[in-house]
N, C-alpha and C. Protein backbone atom coordinates (compact mmCIF):
# COMPACT_ATOMS: atom_id res chain seq x y z
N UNK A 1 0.83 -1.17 0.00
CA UNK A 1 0.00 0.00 0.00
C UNK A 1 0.89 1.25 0.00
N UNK A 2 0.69 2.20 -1.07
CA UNK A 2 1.39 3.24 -0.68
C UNK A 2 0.59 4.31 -0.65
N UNK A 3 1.08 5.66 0.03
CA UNK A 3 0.63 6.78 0.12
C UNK A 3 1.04 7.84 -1.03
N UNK A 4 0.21 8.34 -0.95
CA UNK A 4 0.56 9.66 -2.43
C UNK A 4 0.41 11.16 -1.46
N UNK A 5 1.56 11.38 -1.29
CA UNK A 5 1.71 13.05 -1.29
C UNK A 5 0.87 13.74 -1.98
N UNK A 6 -0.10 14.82 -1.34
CA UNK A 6 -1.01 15.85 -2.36
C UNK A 6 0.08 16.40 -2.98
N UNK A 7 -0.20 16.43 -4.14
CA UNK A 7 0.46 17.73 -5.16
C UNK A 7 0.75 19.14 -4.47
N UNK A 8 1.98 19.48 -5.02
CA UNK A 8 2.39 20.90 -4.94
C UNK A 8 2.46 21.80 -5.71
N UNK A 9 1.82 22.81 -6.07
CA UNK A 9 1.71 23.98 -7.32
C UNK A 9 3.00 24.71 -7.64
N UNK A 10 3.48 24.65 -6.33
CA UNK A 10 5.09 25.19 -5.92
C UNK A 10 5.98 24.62 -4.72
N UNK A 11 6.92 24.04 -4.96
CA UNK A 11 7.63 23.64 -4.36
C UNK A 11 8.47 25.17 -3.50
N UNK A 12 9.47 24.63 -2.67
CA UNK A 12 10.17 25.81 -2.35
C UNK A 12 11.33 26.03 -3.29
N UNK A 13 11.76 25.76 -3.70
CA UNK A 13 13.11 25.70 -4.67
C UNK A 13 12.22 26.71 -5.84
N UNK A 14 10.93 26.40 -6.40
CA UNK A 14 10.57 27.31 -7.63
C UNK A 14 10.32 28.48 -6.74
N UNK A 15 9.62 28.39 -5.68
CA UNK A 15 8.74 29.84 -4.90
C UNK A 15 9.87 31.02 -5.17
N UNK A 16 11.13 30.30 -4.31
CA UNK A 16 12.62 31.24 -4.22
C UNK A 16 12.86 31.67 -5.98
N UNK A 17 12.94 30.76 -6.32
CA UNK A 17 13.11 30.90 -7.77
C UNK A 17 12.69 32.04 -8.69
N UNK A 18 11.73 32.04 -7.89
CA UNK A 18 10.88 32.74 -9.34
C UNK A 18 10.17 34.25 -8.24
N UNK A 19 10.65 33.93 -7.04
CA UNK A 19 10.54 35.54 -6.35
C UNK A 19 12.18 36.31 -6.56
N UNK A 20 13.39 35.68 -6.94
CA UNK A 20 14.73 35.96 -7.28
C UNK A 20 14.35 36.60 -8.65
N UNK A 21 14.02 35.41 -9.31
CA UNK A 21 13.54 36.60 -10.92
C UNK A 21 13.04 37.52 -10.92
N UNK A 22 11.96 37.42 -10.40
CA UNK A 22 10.99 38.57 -10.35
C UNK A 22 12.17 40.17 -9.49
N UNK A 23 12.71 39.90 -8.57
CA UNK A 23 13.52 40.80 -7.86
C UNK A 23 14.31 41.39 -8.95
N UNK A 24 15.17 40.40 -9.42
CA UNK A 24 16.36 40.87 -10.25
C UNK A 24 15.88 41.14 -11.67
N UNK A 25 15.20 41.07 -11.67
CA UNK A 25 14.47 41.31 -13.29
C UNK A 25 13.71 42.66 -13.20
N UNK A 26 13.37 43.30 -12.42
CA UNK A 26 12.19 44.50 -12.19
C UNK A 26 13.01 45.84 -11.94
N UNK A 27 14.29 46.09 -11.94
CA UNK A 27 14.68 47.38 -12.25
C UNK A 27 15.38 47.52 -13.82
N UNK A 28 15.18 46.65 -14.47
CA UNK A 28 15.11 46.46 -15.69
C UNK A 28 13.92 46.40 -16.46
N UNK A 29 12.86 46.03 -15.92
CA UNK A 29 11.65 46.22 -16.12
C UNK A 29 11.37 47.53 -16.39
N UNK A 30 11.71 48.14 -15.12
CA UNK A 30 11.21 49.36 -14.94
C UNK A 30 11.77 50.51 -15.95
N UNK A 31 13.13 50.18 -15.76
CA UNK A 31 14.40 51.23 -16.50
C UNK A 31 13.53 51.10 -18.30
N UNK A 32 13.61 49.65 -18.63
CA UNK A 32 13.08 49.65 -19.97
C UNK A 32 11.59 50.61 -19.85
N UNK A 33 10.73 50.47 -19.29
CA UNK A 33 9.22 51.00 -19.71
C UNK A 33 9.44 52.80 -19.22
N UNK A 34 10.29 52.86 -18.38
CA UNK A 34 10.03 54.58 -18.05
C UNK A 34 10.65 55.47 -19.17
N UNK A 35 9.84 56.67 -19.72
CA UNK A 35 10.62 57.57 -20.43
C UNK A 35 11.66 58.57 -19.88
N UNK A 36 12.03 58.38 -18.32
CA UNK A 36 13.05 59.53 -18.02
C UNK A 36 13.75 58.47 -17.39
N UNK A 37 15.03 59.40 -16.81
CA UNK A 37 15.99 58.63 -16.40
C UNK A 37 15.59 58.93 -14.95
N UNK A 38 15.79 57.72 -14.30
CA UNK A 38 14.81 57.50 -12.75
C UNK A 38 16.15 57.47 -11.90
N UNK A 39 15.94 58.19 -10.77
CA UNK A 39 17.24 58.31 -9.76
C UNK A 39 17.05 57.05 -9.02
N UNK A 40 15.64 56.70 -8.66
CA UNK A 40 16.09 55.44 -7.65
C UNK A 40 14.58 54.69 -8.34
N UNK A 41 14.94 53.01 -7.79
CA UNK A 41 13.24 52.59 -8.34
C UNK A 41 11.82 52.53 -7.90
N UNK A 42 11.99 53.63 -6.96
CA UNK A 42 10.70 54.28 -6.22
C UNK A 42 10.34 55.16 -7.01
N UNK A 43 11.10 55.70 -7.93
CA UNK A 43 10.70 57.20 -8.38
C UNK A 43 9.82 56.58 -10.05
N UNK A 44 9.94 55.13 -10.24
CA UNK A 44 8.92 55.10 -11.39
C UNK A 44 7.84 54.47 -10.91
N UNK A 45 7.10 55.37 -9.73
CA UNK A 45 5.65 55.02 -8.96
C UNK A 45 5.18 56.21 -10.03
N UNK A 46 6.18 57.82 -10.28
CA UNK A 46 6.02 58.45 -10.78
C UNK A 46 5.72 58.12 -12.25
N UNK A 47 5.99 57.50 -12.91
CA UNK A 47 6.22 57.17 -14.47
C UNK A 47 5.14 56.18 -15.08
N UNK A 48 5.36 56.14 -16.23
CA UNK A 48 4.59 55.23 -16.79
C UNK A 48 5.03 53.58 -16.69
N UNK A 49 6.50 53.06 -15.79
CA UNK A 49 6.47 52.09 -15.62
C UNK A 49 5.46 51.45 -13.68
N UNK A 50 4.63 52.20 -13.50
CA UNK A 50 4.12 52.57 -12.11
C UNK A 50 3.54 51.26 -12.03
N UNK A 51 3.08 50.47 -13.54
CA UNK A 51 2.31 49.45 -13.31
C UNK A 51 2.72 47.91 -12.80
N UNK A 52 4.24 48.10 -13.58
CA UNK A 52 4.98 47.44 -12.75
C UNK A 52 5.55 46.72 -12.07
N UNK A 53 6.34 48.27 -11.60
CA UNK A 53 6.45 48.53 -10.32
C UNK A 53 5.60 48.12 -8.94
N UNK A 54 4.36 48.02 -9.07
CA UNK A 54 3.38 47.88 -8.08
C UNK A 54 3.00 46.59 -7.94
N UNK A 55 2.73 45.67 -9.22
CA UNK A 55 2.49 44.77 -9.89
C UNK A 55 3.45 43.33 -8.84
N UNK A 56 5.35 43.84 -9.53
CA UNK A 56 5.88 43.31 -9.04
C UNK A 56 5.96 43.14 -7.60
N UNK A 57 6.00 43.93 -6.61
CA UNK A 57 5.51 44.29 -4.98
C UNK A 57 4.92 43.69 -4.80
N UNK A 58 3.81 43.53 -5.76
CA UNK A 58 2.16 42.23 -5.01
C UNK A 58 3.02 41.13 -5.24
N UNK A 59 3.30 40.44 -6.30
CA UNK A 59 3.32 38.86 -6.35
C UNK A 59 4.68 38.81 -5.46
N UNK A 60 5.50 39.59 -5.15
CA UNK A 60 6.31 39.12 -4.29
C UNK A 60 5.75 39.25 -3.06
N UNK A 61 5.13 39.90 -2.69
CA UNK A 61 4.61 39.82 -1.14
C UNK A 61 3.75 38.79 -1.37
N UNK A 62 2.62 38.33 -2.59
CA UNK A 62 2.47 37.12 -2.71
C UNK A 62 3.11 35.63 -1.94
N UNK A 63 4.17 35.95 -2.79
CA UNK A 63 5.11 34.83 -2.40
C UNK A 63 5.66 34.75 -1.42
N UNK A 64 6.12 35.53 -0.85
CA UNK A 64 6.59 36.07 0.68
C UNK A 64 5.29 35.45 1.71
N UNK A 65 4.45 35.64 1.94
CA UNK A 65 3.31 35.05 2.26
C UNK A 65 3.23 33.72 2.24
N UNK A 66 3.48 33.16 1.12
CA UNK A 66 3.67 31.56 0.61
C UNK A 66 4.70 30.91 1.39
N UNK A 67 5.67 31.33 1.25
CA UNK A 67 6.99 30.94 1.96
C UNK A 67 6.90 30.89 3.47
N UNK A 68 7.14 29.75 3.50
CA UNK A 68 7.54 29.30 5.14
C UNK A 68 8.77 28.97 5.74
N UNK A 69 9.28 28.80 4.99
CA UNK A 69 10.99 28.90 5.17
C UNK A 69 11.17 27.23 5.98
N UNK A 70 12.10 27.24 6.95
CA UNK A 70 12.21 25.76 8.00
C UNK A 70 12.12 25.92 9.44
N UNK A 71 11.73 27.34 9.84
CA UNK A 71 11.97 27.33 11.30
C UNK A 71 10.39 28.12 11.14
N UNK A 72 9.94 28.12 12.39
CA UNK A 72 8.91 29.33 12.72
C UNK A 72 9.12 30.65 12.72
N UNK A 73 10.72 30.78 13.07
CA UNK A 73 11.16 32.26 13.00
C UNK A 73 10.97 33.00 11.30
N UNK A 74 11.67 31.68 10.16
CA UNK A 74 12.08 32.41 8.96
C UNK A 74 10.03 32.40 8.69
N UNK A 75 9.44 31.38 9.15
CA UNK A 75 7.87 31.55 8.83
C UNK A 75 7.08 32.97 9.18
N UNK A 76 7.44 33.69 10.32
CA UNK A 76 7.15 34.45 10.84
C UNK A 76 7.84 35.99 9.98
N UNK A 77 8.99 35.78 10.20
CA UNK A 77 9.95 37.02 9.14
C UNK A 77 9.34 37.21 7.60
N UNK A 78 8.85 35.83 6.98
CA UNK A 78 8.54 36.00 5.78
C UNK A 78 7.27 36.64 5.52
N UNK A 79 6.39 36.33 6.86
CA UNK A 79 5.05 36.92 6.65
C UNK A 79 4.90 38.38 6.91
N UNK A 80 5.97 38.87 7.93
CA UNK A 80 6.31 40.54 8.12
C UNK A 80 6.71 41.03 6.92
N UNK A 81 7.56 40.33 6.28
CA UNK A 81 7.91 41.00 4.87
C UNK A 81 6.69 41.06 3.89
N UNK A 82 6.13 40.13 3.70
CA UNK A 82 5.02 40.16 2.79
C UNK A 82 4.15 41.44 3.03
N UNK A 83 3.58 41.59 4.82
CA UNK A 83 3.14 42.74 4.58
C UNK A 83 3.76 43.97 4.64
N UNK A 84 4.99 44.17 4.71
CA UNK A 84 6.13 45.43 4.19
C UNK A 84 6.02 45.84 2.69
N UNK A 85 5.97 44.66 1.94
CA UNK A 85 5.96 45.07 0.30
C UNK A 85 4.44 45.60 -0.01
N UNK A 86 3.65 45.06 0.50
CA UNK A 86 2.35 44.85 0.21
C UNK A 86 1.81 46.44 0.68
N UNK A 87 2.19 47.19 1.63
CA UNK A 87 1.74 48.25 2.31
C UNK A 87 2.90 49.02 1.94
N UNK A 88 4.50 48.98 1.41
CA UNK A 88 5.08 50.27 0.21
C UNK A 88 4.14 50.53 -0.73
């Protein structure tokens, strides 16, 4: 008799994964869609890359949310962060 593990939509290895992309990929995002030259990447809340900018913030606090890390502490830290991005 064996048991079957429920399915996972995301493992932790993709969650990290693909909240790393999303990080390192979004001031390039941004730099490409804005028409001026932006001093920092707060300042294209101002611009037409605003959408984003904002966009990216959710699904990472998304994911941040998702993430439980291995201890209760990193479980706890991840969920403070989620709502840090979520409320910039």
């Amino acid at each position: 008799m064996t048991t079957s593990s429920p399915s996972k939509v995301f493992d932790y290895k993709m969650l990290r994964l693909l909240m790393g992309v999303i990080a390192i990929s979004l001031p390039l995002l941004v730099w490409l869609r804005a028409s001026t030259t932006l001093p920092s990447i707060s300042a294209s809340y101002y611009t037409e890359s605003r959408d984003i900018f904002v966009g990216a913030l959710f699904v990472i606090a998304a994911f941040l949310w998702a993430y439980n890390g291995h201890t209760p502490w990193q479980a706890r830290w991840s969920k403070i962060a989620a709502l840090d991005a979520a409320f910039v």
